[in-house]
C-alpha atoms as a PDB file:
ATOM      1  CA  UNK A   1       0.000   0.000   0.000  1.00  0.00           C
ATOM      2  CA  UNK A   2       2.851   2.423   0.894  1.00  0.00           C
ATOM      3  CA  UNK A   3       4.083   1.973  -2.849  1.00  0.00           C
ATOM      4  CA  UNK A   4       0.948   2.462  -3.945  1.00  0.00           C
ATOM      5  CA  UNK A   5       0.532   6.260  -1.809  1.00  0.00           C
ATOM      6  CA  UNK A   6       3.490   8.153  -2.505  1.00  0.00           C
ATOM      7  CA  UNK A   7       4.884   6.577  -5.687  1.00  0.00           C
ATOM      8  CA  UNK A   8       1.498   6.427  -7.397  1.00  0.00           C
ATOM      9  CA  UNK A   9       2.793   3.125  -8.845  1.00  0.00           C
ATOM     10  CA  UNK A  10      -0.445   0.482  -8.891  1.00  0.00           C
ATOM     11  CA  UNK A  11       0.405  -2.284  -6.604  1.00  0.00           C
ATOM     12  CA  UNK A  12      -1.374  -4.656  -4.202  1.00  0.00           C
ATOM     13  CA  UNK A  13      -0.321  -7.025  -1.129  1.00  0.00           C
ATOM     14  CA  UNK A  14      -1.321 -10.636  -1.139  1.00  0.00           C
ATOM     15  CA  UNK A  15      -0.341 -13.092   1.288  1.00  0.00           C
ATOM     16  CA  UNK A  16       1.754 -16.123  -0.284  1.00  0.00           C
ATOM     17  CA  UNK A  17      -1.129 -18.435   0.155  1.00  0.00           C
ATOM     18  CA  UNK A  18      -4.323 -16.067  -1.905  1.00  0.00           C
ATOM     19  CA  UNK A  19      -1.440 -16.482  -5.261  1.00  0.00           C
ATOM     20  CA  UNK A  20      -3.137 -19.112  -6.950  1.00  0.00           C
ATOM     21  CA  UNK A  21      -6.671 -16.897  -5.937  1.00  0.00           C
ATOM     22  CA  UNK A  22      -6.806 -14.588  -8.970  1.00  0.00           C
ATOM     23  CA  UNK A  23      -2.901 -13.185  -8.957  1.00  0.00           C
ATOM     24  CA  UNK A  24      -1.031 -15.897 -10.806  1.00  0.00           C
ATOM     25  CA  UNK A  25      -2.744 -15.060 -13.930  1.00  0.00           C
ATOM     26  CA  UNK A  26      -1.140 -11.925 -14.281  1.00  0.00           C
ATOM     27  CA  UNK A  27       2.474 -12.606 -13.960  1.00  0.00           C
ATOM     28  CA  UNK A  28       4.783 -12.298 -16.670  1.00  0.00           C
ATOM     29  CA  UNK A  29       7.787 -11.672 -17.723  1.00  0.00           C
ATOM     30  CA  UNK A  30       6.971  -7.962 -17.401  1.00  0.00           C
ATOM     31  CA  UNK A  31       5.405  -8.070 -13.578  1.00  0.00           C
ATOM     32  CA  UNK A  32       7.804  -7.458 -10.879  1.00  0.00           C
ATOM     33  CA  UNK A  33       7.307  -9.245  -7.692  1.00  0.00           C
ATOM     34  CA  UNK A  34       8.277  -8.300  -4.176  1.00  0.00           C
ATOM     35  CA  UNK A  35       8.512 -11.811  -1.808  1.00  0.00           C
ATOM     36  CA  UNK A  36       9.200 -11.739   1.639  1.00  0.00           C
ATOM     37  CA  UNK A  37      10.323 -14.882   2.815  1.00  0.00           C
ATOM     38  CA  UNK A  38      11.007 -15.365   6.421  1.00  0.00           C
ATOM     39  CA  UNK A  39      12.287 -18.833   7.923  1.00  0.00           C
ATOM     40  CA  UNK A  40       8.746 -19.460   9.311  1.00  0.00           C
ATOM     41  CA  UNK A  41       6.255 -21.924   9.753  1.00  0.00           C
ATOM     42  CA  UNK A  42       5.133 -21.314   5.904  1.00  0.00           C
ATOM     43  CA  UNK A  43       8.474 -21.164   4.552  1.00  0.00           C
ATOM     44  CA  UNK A  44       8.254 -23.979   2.404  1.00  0.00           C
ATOM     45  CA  UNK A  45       4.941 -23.422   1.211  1.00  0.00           C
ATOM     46  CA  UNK A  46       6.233 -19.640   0.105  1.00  0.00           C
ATOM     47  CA  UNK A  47       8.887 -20.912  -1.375  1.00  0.00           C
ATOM     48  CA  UNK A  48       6.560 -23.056  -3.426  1.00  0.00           C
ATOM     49  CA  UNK A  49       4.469 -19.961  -4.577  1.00  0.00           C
ATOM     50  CA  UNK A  50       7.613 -17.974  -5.556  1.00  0.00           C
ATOM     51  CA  UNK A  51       8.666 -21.082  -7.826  1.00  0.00           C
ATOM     52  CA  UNK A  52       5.251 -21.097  -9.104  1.00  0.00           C
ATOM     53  CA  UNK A  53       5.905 -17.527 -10.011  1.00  0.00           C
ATOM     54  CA  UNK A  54       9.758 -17.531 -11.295  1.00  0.00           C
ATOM     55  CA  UNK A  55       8.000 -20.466 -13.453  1.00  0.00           C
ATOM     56  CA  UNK A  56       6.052 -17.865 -15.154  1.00  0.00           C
ATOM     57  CA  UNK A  57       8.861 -15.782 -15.536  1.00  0.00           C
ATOM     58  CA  UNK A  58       8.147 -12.917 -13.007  1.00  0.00           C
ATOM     59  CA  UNK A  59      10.725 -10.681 -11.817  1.00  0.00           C
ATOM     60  CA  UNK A  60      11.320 -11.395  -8.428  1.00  0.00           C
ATOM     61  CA  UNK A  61      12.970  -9.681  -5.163  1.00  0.00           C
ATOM     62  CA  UNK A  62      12.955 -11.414  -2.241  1.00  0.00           C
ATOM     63  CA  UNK A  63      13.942 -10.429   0.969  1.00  0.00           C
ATOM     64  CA  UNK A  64      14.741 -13.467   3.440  1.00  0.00           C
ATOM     65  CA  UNK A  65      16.581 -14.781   5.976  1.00  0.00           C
ATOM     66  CA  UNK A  66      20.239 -14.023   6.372  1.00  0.00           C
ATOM     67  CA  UNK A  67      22.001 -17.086   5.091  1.00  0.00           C
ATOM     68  CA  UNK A  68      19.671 -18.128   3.181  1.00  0.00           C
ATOM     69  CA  UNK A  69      21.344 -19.601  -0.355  1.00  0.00           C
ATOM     70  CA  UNK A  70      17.769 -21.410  -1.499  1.00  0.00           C
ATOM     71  CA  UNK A  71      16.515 -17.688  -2.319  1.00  0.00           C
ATOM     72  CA  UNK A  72      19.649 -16.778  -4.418  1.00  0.00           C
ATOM     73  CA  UNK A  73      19.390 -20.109  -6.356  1.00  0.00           C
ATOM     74  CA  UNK A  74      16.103 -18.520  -7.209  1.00  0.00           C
ATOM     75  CA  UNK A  75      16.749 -15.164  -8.264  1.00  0.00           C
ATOM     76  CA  UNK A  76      20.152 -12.309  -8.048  1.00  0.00           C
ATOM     77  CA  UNK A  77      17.939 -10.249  -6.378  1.00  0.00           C
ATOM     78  CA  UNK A  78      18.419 -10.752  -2.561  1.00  0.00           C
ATOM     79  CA  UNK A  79      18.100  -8.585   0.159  1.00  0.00           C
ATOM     80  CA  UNK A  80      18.956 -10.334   3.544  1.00  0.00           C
ATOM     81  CA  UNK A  81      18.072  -9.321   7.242  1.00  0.00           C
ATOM     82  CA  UNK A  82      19.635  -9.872   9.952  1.00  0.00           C
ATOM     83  CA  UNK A  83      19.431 -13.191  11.341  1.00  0.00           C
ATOM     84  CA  UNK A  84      17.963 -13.059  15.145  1.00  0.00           C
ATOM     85  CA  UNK A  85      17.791 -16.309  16.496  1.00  0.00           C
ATOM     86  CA  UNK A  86      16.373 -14.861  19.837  1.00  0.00           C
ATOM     87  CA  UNK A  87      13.598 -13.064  17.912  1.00  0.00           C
ATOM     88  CA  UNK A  88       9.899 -14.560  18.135  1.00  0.00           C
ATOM     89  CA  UNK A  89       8.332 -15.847  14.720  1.00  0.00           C
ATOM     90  CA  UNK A  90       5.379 -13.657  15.076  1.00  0.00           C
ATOM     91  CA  UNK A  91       7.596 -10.434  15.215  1.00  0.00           C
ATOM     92  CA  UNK A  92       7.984 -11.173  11.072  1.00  0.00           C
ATOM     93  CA  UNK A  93       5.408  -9.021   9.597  1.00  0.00           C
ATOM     94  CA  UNK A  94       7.185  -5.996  11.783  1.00  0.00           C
ATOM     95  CA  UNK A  95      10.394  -6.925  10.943  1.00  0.00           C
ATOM     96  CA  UNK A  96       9.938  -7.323   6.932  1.00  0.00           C
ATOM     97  CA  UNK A  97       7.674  -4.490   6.918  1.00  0.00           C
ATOM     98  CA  UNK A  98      10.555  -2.055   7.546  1.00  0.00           C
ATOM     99  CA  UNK A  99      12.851  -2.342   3.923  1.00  0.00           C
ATOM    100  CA  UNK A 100       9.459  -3.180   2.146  1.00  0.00           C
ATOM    101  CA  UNK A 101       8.701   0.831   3.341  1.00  0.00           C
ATOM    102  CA  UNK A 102      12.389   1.562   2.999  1.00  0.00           C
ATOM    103  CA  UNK A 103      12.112   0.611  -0.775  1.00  0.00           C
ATOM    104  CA  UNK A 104       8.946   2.007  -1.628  1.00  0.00           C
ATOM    105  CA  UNK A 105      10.382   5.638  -0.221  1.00  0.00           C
ATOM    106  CA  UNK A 106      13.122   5.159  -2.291  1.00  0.00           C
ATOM    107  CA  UNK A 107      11.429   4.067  -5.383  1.00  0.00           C
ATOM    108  CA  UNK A 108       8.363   7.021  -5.085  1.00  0.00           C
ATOM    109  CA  UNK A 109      11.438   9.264  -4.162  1.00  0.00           C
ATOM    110  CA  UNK A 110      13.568   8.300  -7.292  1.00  0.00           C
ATOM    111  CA  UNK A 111      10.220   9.143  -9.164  1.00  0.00           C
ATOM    112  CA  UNK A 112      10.120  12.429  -8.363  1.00  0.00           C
ATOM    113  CA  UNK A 113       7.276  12.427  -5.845  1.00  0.00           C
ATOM    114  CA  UNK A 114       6.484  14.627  -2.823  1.00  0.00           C
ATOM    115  CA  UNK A 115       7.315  11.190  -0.163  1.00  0.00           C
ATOM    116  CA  UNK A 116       6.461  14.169   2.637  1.00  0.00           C
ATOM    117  CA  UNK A 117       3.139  15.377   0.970  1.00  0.00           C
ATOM    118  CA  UNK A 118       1.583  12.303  -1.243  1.00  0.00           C
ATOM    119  CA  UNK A 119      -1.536  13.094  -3.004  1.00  0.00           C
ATOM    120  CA  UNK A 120      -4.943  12.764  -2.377  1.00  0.00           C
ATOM    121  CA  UNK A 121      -4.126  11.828   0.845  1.00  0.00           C
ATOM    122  CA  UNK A 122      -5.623  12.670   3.819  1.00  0.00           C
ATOM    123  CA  UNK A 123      -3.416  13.172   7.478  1.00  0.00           C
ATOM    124  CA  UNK A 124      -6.444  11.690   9.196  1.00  0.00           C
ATOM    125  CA  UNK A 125     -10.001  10.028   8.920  1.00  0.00           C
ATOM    126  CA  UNK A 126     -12.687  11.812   9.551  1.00  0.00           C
ATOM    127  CA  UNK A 127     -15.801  10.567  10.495  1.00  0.00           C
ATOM    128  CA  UNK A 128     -19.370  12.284   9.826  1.00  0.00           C
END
């Protein structure tokens, strides 16, 4: 969504397992695909999805667990986070959120867009 609001670039969030729900028939060669792929309970299963996706030639980025050479056997572009091996599971979505945010300022901000002041965007919701 944060792509989406201050890069003005159409994208959408799905969860690994709602692919083969309506998004797998548009990927192509031409779709780019961010994954993130923590060392989780559905690891293998998103894994499976990203295959299913690199079979239809999407261009994936995947950012995963530090050490984690199944990822770069699937695609050059890797970004790795730190691996915590004190860190609960369920802290994930937190964790992965930050360089998915990191790379959508940097993307809206190599566009050319206001990443302070997006458009059409309101500061608060108001209720009447």
């Amino acid at each position: 969504m944060k792509l989406k609001e201050i890069s003005y670039i159409h994208a959408e969030g799905y969860a690994a397992g709602e692919l083969k729900h309506g998004p797998i028939a548009l990927i192509d060669k031409d779709m780019p695909i961010l994954g993130l792929v923590p060392k989780d309970n559905v690891y293998e299963k998103t894994i499976s999805n990203i295959e299913e996706i690199k079979a239809r030639q999407g261009r994936l980025f995947l950012i995963g667990s530090k050490g984690d050479r199944r990822l770069t056997k699937i695609t050059d572009h890797v970004l790795f986070m730190p691996e915590n091996k004190t860190m609960l599971p369920e802290l994930n979505p937190i964790l992965y959120t930050i360089p998915a945010q990191l790379l959508a300022y940097e993307i809206a901000a190599m566009r050319g867009c206001d990443v302070d002041q997006p458009r059409n965007l309101a500061k608060s919701v108001t209720v009447e």
